[in-house]
PDB file of N, CA and C in Angstrom:
ATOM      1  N   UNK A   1     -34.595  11.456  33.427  1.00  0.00           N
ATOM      2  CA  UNK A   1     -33.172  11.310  33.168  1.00  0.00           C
ATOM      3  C   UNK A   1     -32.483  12.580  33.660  1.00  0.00           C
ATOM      4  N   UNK A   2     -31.564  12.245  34.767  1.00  0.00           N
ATOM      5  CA  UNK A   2     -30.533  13.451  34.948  1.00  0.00           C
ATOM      6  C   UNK A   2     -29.250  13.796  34.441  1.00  0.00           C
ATOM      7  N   UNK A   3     -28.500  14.692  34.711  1.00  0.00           N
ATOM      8  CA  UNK A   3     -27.055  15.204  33.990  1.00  0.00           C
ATOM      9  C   UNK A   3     -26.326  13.949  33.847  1.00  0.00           C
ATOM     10  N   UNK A   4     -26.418  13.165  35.180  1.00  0.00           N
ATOM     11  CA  UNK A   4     -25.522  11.821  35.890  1.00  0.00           C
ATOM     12  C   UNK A   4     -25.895  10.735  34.365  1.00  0.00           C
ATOM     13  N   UNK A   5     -27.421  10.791  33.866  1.00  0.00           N
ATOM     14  CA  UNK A   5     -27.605   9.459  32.859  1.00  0.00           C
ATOM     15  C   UNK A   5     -26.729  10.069  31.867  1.00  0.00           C
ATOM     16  N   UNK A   6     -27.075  10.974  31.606  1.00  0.00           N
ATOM     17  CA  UNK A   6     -26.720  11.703  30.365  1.00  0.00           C
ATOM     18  C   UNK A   6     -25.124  11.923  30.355  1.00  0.00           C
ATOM     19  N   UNK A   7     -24.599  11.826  30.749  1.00  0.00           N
ATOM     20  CA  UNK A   7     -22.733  11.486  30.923  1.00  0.00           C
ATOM     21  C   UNK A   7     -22.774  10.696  30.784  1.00  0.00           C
ATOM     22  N   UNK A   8     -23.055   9.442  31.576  1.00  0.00           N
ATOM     23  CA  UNK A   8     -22.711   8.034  31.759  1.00  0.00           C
ATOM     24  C   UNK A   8     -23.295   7.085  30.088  1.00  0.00           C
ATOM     25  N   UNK A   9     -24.632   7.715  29.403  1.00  0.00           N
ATOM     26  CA  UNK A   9     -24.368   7.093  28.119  1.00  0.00           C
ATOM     27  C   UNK A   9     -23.546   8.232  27.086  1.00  0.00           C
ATOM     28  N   UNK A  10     -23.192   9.345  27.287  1.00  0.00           N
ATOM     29  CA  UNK A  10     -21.877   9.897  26.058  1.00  0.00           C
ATOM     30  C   UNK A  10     -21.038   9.327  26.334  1.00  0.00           C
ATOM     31  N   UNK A  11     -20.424   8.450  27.715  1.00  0.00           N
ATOM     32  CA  UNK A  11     -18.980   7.997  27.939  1.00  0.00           C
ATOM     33  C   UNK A  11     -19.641   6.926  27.074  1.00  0.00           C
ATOM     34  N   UNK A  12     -20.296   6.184  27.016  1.00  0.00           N
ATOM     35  CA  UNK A  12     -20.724   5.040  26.830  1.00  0.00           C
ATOM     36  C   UNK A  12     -20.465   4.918  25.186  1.00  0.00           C
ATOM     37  N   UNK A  13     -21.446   5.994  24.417  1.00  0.00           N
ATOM     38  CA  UNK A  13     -21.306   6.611  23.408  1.00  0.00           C
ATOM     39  C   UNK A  13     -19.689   6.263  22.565  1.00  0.00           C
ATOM     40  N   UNK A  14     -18.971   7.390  23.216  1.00  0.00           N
ATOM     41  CA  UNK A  14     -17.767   7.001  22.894  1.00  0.00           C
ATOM     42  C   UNK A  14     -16.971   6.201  22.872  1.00  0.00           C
ATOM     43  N   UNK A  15     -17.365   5.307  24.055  1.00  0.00           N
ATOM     44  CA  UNK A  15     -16.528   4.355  24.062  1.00  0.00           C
ATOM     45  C   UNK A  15     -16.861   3.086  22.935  1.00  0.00           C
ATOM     46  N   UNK A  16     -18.373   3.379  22.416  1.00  0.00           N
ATOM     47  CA  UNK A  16     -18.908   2.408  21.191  1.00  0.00           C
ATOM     48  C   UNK A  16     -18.028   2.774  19.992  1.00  0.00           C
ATOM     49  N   UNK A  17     -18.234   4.213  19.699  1.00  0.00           N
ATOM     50  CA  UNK A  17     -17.694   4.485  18.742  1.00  0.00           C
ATOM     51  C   UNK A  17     -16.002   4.049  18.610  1.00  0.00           C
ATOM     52  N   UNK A  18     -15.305   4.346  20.011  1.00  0.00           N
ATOM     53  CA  UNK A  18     -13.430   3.529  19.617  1.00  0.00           C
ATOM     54  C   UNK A  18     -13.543   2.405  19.741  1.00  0.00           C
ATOM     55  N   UNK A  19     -14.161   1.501  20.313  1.00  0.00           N
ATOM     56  CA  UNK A  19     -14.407   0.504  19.862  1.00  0.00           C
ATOM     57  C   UNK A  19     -15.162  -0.196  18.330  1.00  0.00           C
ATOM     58  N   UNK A  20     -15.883   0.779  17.476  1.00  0.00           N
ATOM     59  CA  UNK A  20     -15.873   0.587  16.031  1.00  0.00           C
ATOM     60  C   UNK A  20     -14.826   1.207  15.475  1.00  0.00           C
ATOM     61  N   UNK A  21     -14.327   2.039  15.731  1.00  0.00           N
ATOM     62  CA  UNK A  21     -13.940   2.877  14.550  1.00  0.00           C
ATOM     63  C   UNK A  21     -11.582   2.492  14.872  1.00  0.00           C
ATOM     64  N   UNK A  22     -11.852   2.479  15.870  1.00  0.00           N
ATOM     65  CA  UNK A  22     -10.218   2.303  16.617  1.00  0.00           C
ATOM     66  C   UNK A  22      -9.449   0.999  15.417  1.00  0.00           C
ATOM     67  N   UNK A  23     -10.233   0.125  15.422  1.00  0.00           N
ATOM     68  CA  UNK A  23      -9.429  -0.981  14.704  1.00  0.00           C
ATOM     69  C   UNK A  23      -9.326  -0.849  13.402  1.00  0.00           C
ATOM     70  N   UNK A  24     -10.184  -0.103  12.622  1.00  0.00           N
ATOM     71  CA  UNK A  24      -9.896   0.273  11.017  1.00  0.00           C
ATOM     72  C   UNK A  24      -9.100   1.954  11.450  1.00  0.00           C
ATOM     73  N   UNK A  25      -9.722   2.516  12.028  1.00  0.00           N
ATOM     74  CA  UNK A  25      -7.827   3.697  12.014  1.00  0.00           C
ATOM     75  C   UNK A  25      -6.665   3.350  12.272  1.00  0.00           C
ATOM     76  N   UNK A  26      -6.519   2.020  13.201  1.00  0.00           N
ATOM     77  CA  UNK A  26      -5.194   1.964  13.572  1.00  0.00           C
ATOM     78  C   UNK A  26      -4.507   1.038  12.509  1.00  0.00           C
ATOM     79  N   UNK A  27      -5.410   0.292  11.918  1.00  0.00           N
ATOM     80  CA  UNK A  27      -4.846  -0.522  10.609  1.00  0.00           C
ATOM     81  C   UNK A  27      -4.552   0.509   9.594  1.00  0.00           C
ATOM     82  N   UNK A  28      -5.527   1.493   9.077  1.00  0.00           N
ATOM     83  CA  UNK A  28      -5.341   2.388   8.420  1.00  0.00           C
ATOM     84  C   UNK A  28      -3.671   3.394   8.578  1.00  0.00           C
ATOM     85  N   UNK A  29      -3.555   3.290   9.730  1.00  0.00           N
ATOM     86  CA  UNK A  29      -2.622   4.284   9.852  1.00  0.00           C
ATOM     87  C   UNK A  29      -1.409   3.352   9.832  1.00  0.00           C
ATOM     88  N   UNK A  30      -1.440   2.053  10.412  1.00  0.00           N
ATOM     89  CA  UNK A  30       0.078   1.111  10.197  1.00  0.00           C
ATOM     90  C   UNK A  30      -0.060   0.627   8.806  1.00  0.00           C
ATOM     91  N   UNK A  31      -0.852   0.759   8.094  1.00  0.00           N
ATOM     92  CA  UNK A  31      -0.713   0.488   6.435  1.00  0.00           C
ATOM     93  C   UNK A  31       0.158   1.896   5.499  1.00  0.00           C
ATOM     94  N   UNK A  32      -0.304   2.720   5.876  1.00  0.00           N
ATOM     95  CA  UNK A  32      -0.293   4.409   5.042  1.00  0.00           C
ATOM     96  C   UNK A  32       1.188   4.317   5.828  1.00  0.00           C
ATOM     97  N   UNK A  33       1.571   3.867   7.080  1.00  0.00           N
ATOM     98  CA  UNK A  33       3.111   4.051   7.170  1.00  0.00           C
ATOM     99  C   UNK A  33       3.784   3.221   6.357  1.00  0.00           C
ATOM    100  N   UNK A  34       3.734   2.090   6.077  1.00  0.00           N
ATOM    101  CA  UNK A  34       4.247   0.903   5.749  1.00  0.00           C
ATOM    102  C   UNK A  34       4.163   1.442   3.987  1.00  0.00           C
ATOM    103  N   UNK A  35       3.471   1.473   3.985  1.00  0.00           N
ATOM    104  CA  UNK A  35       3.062   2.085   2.498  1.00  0.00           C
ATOM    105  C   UNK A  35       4.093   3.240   1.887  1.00  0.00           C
ATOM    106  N   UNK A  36       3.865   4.278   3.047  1.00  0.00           N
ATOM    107  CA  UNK A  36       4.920   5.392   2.822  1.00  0.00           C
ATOM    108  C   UNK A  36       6.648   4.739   2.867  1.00  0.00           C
ATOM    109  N   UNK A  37       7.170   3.992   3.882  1.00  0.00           N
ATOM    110  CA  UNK A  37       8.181   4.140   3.542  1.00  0.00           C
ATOM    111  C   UNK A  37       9.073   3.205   2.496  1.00  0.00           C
ATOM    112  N   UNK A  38       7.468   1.742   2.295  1.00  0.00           N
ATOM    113  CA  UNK A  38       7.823   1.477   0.976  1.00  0.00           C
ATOM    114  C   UNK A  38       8.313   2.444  -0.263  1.00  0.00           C
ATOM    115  N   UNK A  39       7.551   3.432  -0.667  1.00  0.00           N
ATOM    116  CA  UNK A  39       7.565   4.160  -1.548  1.00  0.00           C
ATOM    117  C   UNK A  39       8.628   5.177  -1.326  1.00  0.00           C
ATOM    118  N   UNK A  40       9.143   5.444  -0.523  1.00  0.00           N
ATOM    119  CA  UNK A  40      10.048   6.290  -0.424  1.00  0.00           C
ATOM    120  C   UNK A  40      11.364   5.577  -0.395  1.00  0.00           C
ATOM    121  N   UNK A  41      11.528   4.312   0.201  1.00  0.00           N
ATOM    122  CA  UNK A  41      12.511   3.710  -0.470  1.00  0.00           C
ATOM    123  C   UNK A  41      12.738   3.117  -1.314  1.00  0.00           C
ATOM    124  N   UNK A  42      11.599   2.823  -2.374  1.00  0.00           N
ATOM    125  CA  UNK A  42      11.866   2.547  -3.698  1.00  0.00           C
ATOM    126  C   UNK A  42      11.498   3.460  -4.694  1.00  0.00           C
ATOM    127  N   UNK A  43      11.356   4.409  -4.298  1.00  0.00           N
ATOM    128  CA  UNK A  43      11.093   5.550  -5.267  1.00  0.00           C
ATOM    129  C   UNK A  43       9.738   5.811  -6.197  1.00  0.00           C
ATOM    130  N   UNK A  44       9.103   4.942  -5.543  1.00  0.00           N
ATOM    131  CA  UNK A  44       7.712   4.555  -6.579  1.00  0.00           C
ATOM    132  C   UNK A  44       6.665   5.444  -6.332  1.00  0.00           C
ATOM    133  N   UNK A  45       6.207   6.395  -6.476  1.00  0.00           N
ATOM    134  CA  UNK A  45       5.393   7.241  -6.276  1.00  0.00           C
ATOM    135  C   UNK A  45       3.897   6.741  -7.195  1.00  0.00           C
ATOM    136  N   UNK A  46       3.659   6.179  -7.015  1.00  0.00           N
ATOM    137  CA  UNK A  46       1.828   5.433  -8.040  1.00  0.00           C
ATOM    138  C   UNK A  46       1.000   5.753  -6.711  1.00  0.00           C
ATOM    139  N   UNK A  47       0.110   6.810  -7.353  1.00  0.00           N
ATOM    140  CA  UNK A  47      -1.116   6.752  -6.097  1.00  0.00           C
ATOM    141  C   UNK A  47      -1.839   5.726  -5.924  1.00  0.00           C
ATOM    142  N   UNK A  48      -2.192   5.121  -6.837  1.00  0.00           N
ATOM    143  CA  UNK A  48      -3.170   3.773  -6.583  1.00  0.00           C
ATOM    144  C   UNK A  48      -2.428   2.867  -5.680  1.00  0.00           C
ATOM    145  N   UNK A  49      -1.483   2.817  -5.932  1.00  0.00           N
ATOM    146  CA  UNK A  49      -0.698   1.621  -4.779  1.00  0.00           C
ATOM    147  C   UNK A  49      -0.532   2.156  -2.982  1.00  0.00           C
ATOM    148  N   UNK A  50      -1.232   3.707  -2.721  1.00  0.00           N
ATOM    149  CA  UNK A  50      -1.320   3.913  -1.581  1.00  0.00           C
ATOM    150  C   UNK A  50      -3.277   3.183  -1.249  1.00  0.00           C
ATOM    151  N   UNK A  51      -4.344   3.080  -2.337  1.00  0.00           N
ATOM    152  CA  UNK A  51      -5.499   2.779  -1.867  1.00  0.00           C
ATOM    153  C   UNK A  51      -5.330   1.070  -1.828  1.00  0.00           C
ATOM    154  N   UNK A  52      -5.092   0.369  -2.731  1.00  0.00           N
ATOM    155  CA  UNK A  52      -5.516  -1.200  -2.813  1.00  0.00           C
ATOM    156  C   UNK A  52      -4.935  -1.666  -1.861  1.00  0.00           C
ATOM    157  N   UNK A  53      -4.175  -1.770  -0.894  1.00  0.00           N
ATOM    158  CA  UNK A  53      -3.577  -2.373  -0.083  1.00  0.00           C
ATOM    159  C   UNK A  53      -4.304  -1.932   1.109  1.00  0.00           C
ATOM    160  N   UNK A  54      -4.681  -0.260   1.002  1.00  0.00           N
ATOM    161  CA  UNK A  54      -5.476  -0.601   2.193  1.00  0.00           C
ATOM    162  C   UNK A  54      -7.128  -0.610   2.540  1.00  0.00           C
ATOM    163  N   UNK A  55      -7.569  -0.925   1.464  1.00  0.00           N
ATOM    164  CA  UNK A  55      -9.061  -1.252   1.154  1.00  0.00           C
ATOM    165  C   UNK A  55      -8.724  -2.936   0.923  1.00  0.00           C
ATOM    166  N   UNK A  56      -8.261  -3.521   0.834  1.00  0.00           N
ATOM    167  CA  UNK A  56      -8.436  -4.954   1.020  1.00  0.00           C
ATOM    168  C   UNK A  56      -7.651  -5.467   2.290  1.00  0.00           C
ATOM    169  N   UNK A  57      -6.840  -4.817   3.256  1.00  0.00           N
ATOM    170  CA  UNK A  57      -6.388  -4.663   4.409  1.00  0.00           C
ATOM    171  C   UNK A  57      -7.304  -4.384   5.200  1.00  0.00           C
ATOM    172  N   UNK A  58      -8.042  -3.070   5.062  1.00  0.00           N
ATOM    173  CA  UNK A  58      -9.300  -2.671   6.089  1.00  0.00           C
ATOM    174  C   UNK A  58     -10.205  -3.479   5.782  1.00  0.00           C
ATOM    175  N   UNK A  59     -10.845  -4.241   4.769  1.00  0.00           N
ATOM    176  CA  UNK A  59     -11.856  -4.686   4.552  1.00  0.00           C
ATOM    177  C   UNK A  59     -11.688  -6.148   5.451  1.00  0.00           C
ATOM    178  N   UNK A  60     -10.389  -6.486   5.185  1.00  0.00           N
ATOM    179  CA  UNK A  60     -10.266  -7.801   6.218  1.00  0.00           C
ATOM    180  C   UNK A  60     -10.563  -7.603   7.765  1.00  0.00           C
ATOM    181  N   UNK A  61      -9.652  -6.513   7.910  1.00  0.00           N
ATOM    182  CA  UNK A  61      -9.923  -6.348   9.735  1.00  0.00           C
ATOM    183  C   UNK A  61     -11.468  -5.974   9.832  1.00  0.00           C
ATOM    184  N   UNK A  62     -12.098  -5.619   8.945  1.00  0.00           N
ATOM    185  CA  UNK A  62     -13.534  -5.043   9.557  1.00  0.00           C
ATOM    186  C   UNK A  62     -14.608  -6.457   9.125  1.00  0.00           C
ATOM    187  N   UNK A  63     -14.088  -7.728   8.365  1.00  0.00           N
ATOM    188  CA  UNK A  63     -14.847  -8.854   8.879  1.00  0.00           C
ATOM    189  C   UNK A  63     -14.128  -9.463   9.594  1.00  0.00           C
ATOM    190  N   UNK A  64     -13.180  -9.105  10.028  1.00  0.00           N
ATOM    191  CA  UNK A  64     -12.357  -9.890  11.667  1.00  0.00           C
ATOM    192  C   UNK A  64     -13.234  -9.377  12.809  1.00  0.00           C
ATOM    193  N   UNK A  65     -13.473  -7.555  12.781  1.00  0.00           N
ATOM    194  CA  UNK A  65     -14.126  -7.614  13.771  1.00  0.00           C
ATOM    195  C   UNK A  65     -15.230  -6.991  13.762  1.00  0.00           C
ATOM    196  N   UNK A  66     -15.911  -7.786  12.853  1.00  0.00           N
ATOM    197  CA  UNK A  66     -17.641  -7.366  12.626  1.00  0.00           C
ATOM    198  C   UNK A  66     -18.379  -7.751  14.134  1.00  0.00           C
ATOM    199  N   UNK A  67     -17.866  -9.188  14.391  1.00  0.00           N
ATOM    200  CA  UNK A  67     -18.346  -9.416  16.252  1.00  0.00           C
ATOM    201  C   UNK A  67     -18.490  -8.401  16.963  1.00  0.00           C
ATOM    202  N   UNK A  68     -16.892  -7.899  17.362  1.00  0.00           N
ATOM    203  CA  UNK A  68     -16.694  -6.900  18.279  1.00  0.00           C
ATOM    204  C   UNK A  68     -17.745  -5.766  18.020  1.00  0.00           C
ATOM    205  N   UNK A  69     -17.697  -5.441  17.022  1.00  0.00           N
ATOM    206  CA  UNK A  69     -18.629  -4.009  16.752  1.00  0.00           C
ATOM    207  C   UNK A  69     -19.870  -4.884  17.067  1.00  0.00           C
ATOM    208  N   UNK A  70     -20.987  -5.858  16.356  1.00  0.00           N
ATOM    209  CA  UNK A  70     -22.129  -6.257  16.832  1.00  0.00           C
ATOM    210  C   UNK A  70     -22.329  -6.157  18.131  1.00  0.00           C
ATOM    211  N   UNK A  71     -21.723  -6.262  19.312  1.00  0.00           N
ATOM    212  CA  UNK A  71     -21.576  -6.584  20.373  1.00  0.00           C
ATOM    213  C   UNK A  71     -21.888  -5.471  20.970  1.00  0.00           C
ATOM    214  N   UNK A  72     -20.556  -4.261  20.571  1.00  0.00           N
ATOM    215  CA  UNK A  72     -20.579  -2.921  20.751  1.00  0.00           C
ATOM    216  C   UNK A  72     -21.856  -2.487  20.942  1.00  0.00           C
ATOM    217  N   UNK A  73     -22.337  -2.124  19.715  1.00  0.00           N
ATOM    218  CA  UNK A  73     -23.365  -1.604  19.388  1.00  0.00           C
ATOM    219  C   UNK A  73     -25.153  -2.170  20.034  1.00  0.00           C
ATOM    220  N   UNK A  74     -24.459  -3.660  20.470  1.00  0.00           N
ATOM    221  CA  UNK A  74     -26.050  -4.519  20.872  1.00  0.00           C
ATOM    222  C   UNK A  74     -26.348  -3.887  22.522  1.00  0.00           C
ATOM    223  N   UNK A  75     -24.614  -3.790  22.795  1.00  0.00           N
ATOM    224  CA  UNK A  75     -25.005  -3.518  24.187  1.00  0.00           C
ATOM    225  C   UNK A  75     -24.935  -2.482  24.822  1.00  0.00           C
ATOM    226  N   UNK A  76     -24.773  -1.054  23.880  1.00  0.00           N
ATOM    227  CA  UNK A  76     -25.702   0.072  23.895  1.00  0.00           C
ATOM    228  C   UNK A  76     -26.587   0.482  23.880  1.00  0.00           C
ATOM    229  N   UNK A  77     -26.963  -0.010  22.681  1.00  0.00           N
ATOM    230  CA  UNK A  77     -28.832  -0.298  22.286  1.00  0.00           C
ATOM    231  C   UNK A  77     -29.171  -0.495  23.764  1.00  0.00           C
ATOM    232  N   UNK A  78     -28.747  -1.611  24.438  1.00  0.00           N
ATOM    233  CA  UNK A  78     -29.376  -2.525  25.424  1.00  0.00           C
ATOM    234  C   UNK A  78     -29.336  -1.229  26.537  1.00  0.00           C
ATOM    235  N   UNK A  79     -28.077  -0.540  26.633  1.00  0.00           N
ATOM    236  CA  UNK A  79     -27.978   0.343  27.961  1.00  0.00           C
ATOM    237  C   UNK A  79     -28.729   1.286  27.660  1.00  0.00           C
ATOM    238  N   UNK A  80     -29.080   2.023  26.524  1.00  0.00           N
ATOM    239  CA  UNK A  80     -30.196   3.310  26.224  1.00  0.00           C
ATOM    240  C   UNK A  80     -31.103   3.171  26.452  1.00  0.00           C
ATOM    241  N   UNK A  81     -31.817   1.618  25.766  1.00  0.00           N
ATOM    242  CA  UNK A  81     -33.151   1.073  26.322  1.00  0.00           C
ATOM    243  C   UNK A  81     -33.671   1.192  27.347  1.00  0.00           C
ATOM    244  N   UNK A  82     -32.925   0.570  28.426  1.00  0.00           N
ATOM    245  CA  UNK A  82     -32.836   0.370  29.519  1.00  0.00           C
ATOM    246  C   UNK A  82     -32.999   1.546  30.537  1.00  0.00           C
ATOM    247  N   UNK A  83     -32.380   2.857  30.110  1.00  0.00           N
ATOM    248  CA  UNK A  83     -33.126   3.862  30.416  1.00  0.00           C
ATOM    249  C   UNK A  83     -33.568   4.526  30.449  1.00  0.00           C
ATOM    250  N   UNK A  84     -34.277   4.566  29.270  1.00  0.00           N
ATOM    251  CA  UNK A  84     -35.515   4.643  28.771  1.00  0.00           C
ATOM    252  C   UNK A  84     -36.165   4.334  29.083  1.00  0.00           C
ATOM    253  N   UNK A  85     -36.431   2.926  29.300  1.00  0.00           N
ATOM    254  CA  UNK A  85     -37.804   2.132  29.862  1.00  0.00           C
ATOM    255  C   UNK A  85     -37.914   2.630  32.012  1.00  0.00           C
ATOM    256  N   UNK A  86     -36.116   2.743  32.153  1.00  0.00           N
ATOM    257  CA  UNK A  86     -36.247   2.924  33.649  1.00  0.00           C
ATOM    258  C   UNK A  86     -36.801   4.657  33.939  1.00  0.00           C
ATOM    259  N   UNK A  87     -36.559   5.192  33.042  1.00  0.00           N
ATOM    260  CA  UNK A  87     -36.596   6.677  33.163  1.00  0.00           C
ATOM    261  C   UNK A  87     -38.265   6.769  33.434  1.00  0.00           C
TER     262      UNK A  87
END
């Protein structure tokens, strides 16, 4: 294995990881806004009402896209393998 494999699976790498991790931050972060300016325009300051909305919010998008990540992750496995076995 040269410098060339070894780039080509960290891009790879990363690109698994925003592809897991991208769709629960970006829900995360349009909830915690939505959240915030609820609360700031109704004056309601309750911490608990910043977690439940978005633990049963994230929990949905992450069995929406349990696929996508399986996929992710199968066909990394598959590209590391691969050179591994070619190496």
């Amino acid at each position: 294995m040269d410098s060339n494999d070894a780039i080509q699976i960290a891009y790879a790498a990363l690109i698994v990881v925003l592809t897991v991790a991208g769709p629960l931050l970006l829900t995360s972060l349009v909830i915690g806004v939505v959240i915030g300016l609820l609360q700031a325009l109704t004056q309601v300051q309750e911490m608990t009402l910043t977690f439940v909305p978005k633990l049963v919010v994230m929990g949905l998008v992450f069995m929406l896209c349990l696929p996508m990540i399986g996929d992710a992750l199968s066909g990394f496995m598959t590209q590391v393998t691969d050179r591994i076995v070619a190496g």
